[in-house]
N, C-alpha and C. Protein backbone atom coordinates (compact mmCIF):
# COMPACT_ATOMS: atom_id res chain seq x y z
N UNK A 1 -14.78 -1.40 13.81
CA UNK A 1 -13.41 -0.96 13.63
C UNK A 1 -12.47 -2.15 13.52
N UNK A 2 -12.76 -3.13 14.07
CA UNK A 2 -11.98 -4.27 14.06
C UNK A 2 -11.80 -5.41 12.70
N UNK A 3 -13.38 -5.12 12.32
CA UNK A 3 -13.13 -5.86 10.54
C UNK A 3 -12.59 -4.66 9.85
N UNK A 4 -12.37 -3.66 10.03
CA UNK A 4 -11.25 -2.72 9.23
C UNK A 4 -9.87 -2.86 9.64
N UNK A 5 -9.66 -3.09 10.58
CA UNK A 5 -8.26 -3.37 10.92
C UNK A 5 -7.69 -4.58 10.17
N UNK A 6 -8.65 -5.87 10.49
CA UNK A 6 -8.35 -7.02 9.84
C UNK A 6 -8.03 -7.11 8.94
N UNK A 7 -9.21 -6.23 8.14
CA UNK A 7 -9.32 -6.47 6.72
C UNK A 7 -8.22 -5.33 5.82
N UNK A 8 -7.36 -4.18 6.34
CA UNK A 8 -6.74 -3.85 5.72
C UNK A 8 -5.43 -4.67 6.10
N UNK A 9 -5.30 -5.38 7.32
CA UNK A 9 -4.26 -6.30 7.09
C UNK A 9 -3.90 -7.41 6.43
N UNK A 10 -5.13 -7.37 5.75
CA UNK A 10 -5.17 -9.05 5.24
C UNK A 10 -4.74 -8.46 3.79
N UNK A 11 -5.10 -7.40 3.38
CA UNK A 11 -5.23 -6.51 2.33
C UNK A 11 -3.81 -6.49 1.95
N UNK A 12 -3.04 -6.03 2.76
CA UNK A 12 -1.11 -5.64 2.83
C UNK A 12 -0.48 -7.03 2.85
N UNK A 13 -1.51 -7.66 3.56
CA UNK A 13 -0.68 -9.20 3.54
C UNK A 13 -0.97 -9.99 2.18
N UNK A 14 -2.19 -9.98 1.31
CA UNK A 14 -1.57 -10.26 0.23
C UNK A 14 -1.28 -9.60 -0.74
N UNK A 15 -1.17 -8.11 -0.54
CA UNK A 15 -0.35 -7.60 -1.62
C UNK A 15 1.06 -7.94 -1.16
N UNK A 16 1.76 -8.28 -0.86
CA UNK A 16 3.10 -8.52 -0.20
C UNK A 16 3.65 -9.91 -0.60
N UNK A 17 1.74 -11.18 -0.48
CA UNK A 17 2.57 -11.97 -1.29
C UNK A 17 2.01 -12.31 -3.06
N UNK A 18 1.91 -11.53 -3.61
CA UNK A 18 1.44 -11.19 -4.47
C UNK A 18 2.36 -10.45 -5.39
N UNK A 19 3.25 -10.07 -5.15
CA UNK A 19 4.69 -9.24 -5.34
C UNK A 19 6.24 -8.64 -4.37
N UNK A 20 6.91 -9.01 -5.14
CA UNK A 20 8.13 -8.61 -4.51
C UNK A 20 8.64 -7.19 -4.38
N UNK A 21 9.28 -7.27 -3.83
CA UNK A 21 10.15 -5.69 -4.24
C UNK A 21 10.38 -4.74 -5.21
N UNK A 22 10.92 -5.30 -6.04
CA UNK A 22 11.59 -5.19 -7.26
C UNK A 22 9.70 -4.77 -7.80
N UNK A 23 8.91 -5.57 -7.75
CA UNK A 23 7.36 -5.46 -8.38
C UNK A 23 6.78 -3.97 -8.23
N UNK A 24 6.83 -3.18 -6.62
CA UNK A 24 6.53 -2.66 -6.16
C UNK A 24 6.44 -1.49 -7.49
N UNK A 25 5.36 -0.62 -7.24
CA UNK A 25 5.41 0.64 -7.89
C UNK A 25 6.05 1.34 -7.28
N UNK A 26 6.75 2.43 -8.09
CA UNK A 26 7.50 3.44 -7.65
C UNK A 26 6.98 4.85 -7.64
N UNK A 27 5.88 4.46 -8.33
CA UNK A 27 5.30 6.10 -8.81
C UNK A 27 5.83 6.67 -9.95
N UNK A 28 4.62 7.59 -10.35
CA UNK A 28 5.29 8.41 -11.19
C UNK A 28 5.95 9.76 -11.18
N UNK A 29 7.37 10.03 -11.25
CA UNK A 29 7.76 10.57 -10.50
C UNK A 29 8.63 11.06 -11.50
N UNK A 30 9.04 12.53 -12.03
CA UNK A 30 9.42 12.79 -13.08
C UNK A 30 10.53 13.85 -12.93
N UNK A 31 11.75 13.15 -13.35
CA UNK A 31 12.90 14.13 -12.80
C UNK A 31 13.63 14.32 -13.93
N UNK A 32 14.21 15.81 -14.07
CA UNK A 32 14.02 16.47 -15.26
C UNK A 32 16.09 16.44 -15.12
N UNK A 33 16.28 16.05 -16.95
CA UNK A 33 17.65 15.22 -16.90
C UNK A 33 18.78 16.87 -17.05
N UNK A 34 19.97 17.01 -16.30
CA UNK A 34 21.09 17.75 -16.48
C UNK A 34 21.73 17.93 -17.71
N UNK A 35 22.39 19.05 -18.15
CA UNK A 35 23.44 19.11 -19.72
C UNK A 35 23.87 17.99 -19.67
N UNK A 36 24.72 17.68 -18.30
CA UNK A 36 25.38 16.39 -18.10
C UNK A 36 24.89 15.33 -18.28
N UNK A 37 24.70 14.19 -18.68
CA UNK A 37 24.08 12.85 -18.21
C UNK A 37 24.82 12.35 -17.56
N UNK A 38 25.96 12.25 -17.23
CA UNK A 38 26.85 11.43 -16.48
C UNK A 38 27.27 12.15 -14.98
N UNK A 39 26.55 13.70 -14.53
CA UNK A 39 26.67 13.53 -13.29
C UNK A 39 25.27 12.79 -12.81
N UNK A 40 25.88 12.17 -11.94
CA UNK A 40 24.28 11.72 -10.84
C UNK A 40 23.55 12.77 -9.96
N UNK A 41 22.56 12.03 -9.47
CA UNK A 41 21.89 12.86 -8.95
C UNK A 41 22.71 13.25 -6.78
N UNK A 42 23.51 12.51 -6.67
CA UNK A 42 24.40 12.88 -5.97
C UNK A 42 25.25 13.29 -5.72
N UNK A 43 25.90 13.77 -6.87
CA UNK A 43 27.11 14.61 -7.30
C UNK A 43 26.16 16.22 -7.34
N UNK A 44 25.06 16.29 -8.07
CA UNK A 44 24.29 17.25 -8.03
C UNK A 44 24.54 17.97 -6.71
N UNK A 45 23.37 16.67 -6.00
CA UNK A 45 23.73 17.74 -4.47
C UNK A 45 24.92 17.55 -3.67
N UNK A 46 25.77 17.37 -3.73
CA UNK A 46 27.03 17.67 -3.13
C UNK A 46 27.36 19.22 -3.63
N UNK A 47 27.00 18.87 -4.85
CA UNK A 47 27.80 20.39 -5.67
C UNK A 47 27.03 21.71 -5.29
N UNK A 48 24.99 21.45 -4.75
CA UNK A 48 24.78 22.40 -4.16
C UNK A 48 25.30 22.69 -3.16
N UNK A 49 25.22 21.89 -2.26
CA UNK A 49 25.79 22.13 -1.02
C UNK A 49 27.45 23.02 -1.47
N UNK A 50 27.64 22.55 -1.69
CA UNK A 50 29.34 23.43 -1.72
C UNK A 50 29.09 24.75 -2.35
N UNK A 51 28.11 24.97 -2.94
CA UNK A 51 28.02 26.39 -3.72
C UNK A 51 28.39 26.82 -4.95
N UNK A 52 28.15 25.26 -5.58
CA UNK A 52 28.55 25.86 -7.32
C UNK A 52 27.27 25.49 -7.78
N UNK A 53 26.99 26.18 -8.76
CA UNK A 53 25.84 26.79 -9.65
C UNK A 53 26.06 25.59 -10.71
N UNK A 54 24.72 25.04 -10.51
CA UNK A 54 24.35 23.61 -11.43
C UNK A 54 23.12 24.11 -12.36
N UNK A 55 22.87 22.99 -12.90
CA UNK A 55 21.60 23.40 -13.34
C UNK A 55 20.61 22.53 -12.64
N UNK A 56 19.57 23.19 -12.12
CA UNK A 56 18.31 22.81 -11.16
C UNK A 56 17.14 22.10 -11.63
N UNK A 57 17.24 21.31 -11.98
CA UNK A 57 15.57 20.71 -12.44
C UNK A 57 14.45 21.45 -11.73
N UNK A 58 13.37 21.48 -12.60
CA UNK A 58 12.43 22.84 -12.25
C UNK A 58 11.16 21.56 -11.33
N UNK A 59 10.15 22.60 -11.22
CA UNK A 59 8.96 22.25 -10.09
C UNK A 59 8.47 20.98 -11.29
N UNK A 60 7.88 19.97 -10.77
CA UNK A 60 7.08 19.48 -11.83
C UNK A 60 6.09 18.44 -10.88
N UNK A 61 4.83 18.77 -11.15
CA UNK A 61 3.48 18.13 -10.06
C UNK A 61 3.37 16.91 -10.85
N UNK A 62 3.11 15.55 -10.45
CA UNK A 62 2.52 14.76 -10.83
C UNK A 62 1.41 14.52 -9.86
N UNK A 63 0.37 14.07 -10.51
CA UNK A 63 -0.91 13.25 -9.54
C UNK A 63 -0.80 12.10 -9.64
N UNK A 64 -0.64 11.25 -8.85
CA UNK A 64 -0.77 9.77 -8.78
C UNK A 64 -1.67 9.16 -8.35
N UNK A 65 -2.54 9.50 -7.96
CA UNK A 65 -3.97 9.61 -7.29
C UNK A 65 -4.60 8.76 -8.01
N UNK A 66 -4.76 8.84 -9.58
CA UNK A 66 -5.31 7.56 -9.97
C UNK A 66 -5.06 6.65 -10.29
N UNK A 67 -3.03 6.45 -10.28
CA UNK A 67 -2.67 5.55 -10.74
C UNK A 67 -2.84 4.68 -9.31
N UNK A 68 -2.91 5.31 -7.98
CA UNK A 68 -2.69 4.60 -6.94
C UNK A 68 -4.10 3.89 -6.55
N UNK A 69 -5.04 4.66 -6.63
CA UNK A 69 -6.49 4.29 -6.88
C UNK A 69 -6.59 3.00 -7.32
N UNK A 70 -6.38 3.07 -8.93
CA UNK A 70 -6.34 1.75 -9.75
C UNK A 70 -5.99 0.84 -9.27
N UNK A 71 -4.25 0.52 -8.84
CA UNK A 71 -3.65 -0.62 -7.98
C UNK A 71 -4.34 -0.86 -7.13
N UNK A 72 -4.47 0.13 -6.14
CA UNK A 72 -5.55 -0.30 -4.93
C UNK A 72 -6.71 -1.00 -5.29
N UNK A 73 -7.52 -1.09 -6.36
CA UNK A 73 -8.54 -1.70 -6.44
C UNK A 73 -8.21 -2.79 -7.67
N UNK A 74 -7.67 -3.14 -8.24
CA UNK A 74 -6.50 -4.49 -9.21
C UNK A 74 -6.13 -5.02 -8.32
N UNK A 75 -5.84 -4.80 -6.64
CA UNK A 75 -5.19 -5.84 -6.03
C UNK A 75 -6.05 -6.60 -5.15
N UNK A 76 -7.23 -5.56 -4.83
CA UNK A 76 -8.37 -5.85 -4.28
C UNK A 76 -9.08 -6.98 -4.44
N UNK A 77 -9.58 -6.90 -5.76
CA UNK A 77 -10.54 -7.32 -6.44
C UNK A 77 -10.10 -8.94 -6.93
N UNK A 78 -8.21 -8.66 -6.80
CA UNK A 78 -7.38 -9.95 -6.54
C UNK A 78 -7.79 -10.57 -5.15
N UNK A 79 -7.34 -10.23 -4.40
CA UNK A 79 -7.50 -10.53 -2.83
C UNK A 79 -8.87 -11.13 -2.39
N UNK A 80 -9.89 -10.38 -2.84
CA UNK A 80 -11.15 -10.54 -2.60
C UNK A 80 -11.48 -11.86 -3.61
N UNK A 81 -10.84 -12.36 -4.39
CA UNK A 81 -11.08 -13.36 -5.22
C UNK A 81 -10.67 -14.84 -4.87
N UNK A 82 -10.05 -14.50 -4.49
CA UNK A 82 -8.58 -15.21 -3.66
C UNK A 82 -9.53 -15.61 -2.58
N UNK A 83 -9.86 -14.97 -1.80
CA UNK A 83 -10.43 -14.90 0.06
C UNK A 83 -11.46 -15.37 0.05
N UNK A 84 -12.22 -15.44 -1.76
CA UNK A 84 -13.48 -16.13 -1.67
C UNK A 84 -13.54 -17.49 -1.88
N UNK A 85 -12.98 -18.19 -2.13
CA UNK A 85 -12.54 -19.54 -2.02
C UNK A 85 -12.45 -20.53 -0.97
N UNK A 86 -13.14 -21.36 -0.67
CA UNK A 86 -13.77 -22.34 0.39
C UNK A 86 -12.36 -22.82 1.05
N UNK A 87 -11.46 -23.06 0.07
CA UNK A 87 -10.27 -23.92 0.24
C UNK A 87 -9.48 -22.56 1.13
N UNK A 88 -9.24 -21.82 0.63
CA UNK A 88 -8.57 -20.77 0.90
C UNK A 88 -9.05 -20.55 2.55
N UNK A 89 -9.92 -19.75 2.62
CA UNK A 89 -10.74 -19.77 4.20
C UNK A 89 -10.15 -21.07 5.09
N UNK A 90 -10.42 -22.04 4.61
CA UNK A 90 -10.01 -23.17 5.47
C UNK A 90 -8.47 -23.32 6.10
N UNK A 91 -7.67 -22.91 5.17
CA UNK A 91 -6.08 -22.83 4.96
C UNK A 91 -6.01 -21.60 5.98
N UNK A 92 -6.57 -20.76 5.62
CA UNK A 92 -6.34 -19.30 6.93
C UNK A 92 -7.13 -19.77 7.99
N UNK A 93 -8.12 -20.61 8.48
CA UNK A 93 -8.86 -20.92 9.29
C UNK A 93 -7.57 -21.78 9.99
N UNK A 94 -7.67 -22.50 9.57
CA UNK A 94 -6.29 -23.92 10.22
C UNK A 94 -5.18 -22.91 10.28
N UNK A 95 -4.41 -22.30 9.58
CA UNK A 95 -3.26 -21.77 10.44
C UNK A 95 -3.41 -20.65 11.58
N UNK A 96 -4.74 -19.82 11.20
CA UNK A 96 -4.42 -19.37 12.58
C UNK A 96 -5.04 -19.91 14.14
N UNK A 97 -6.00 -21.33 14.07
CA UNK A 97 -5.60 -22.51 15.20
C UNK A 97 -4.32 -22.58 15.42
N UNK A 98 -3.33 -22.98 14.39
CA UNK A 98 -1.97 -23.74 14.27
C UNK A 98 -1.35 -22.52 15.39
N UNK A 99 -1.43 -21.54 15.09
CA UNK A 99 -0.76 -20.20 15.47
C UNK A 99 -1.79 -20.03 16.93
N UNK A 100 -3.17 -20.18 17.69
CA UNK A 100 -3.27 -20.37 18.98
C UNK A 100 -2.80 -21.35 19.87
N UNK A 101 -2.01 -22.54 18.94
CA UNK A 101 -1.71 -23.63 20.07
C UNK A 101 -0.49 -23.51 20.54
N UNK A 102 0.18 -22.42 19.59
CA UNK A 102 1.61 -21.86 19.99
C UNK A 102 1.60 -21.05 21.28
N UNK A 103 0.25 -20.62 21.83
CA UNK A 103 0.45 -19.50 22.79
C UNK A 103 -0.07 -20.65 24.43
N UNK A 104 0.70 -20.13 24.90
CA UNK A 104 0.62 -20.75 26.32
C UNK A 104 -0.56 -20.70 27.16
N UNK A 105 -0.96 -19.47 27.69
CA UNK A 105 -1.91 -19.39 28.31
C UNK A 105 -3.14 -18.35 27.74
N UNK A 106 -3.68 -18.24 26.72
CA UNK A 106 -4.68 -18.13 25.74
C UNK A 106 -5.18 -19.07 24.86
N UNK A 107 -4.88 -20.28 24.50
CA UNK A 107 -4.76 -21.22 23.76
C UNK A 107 -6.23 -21.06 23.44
N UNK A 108 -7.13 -21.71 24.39
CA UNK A 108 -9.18 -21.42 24.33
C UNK A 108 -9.38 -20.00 24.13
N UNK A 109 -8.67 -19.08 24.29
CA UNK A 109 -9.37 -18.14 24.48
C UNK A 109 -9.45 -17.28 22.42
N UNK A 110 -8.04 -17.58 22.18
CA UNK A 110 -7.37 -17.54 20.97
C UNK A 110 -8.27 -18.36 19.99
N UNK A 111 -8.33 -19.64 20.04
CA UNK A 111 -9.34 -20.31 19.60
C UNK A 111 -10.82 -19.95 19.41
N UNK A 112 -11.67 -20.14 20.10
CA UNK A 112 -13.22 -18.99 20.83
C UNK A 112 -13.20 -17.83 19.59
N UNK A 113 -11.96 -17.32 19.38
CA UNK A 113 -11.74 -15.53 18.75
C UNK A 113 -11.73 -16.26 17.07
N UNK A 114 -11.02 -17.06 16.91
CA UNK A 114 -10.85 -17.38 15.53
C UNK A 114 -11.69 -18.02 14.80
N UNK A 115 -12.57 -18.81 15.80
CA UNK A 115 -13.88 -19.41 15.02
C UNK A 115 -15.15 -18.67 15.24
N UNK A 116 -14.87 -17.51 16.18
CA UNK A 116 -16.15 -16.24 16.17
C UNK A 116 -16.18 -15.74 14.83
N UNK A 117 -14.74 -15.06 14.85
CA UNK A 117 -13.94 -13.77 13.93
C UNK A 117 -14.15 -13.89 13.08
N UNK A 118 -13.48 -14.88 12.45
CA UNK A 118 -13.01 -15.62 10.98
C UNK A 118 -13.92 -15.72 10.10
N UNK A 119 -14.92 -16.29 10.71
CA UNK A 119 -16.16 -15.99 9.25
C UNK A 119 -17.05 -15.07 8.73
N UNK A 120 -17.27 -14.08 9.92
CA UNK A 120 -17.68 -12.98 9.96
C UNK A 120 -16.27 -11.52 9.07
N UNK A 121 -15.28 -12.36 9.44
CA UNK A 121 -14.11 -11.49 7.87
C UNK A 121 -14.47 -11.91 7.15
N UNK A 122 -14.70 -12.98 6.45
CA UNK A 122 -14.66 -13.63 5.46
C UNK A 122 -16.41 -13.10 4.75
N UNK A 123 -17.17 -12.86 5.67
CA UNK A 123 -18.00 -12.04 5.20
C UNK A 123 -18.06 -10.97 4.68
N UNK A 124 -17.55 -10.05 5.83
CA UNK A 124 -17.11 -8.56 5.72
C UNK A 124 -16.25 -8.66 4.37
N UNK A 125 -15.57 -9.65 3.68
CA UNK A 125 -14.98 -9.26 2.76
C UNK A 125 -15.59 -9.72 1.22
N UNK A 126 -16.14 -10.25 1.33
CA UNK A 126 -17.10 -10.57 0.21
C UNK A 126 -18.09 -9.81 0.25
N UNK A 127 -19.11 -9.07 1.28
CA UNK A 127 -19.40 -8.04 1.00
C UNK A 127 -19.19 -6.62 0.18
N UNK A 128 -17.96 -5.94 0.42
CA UNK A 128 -17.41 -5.12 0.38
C UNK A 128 -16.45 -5.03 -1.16
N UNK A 129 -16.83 -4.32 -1.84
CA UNK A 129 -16.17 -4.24 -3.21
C UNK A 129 -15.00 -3.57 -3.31
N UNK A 130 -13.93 -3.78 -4.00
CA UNK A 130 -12.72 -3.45 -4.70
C UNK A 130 -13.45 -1.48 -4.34
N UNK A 131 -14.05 -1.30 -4.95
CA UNK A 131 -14.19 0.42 -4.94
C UNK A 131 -14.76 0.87 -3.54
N UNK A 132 -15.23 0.07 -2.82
CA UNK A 132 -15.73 0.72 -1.69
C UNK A 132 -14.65 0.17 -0.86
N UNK A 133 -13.62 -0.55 -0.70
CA UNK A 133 -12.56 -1.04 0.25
C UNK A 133 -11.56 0.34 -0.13
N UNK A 134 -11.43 0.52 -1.37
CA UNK A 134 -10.33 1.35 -1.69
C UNK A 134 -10.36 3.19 -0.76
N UNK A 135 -11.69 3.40 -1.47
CA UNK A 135 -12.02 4.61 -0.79
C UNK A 135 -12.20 4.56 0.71
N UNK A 136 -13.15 3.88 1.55
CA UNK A 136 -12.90 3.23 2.50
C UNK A 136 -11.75 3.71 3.36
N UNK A 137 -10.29 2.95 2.73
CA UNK A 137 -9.29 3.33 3.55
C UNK A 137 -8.10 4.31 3.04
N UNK A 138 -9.21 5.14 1.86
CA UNK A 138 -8.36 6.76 1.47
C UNK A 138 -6.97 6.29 0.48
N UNK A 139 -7.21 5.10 -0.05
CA UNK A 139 -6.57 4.67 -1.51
C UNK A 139 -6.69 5.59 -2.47
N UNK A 140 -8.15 5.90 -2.94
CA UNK A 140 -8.95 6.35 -3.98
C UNK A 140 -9.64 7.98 -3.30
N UNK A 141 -9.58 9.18 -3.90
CA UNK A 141 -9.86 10.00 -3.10
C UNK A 141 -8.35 10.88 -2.29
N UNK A 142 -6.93 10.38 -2.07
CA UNK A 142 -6.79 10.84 -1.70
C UNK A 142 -5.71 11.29 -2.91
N UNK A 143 -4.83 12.94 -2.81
CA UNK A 143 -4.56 13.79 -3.25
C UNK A 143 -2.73 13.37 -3.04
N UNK A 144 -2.17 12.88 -4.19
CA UNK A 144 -0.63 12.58 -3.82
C UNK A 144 -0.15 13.74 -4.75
N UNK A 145 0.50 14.37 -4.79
CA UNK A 145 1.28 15.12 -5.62
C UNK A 145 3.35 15.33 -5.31
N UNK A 146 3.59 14.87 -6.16
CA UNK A 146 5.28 14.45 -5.92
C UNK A 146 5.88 15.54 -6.63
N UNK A 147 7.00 16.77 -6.10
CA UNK A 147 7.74 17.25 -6.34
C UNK A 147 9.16 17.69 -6.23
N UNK A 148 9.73 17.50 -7.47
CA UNK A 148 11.29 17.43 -7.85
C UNK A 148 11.86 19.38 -7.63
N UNK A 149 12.59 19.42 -6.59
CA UNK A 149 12.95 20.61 -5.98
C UNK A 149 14.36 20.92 -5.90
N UNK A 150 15.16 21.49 -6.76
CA UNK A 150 16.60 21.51 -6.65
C UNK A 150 16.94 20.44 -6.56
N UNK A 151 17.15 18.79 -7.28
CA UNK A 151 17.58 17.60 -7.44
C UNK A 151 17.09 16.73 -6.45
N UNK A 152 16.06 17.30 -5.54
CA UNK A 152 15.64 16.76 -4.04
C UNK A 152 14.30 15.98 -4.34
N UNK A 153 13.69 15.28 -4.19
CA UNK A 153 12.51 14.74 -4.54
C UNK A 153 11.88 15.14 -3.04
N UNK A 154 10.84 15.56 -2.70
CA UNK A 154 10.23 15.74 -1.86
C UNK A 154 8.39 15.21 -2.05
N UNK A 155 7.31 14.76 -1.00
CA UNK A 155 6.48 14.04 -1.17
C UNK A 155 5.17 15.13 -0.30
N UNK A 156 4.24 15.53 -1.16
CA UNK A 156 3.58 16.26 -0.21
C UNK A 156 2.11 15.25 -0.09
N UNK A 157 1.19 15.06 0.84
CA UNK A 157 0.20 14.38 0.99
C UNK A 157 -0.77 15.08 1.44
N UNK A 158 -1.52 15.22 0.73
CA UNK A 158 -3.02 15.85 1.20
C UNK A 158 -4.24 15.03 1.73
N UNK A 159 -5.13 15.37 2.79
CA UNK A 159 -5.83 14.58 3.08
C UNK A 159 -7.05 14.48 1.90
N UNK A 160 -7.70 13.38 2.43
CA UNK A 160 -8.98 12.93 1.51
C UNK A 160 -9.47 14.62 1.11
N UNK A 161 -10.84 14.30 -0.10
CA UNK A 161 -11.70 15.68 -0.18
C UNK A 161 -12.85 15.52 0.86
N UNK A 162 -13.61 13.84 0.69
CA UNK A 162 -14.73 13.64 1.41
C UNK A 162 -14.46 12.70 2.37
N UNK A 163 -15.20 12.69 3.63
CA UNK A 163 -15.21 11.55 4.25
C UNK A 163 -17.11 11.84 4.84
């Protein structure tokens, strides 16, 4: 359980530096346009709320399931490329020493953990493929469906099919 923990953190940590904000997917997410173009979608709901009769953008399902799949395993297969690199290992090896000598009274003990740990991730992750990391931690497999509800975007999540 613990090289899964690691390893989906290491996972978030370089998708994070791997892209910014602005990078981030948004999904596909499909919201259906008013007579108006120039009210927003917050004028919309104000105007429900008060009780005047707009026009409602209807139900509309998207699956994102494989677009999220895909990324999940494009960033992977990045990461895992990345992590396989001698130089690389060494650079995460040395900072997180750098990061036990900061701690006061764990310093050996912190140490002991990082030269156990560390290569045995670095295993665990070269083992482990882009498609079996993804499914793994319910990337791939799981069921997103996004729906646009009276101007409201709402997010429903279904669990996996298999585990």
């Amino acid at each position: 359980m613990d090289s899964r923990l690691c390893l989906a953190t290491f996972f978030i940590l370089g998708y994070s530096w791997c892209c910014t904000a602005r990078d981030l997917p948004a999904g596909n997410l499909i919201v259906s346009q008013t007579e108006d173009d120039n009210v927003s979608a917050l004028q919309m709901n104000n105007n429900l709320e008060e009780g005047r009769q707009d026009h409602r953008p209807t139900v509309e399902e998207v699956d994102v399931n494989e677009k999220l799949c895909t990324l999940c395993e494009e960033y992977t297969a990045r990461a895992v490329k990345y992590m396989a690199n001698n130089k690389t290992q060494t650079e995460i090896i040395e900072l997180l020493h750098k990061s036990c000598l900061k701690m006061r009274f764990y310093k050996q003990e912190c140490t002991i953990l990082v030269d156990l740990y560390a290569p045995l991730f670095f295993v665990e992750i070269n083992k482990m493929g882009p498609e079996e990391f993804c499914e793994e931690f319910g990337f791939c497999g799981l069921g997103i469906t996004s729906h646009v509800l009276s101007g409201k975007i709402e997010l429903q999540f279904m669990p996996p099919t298999s585990y």
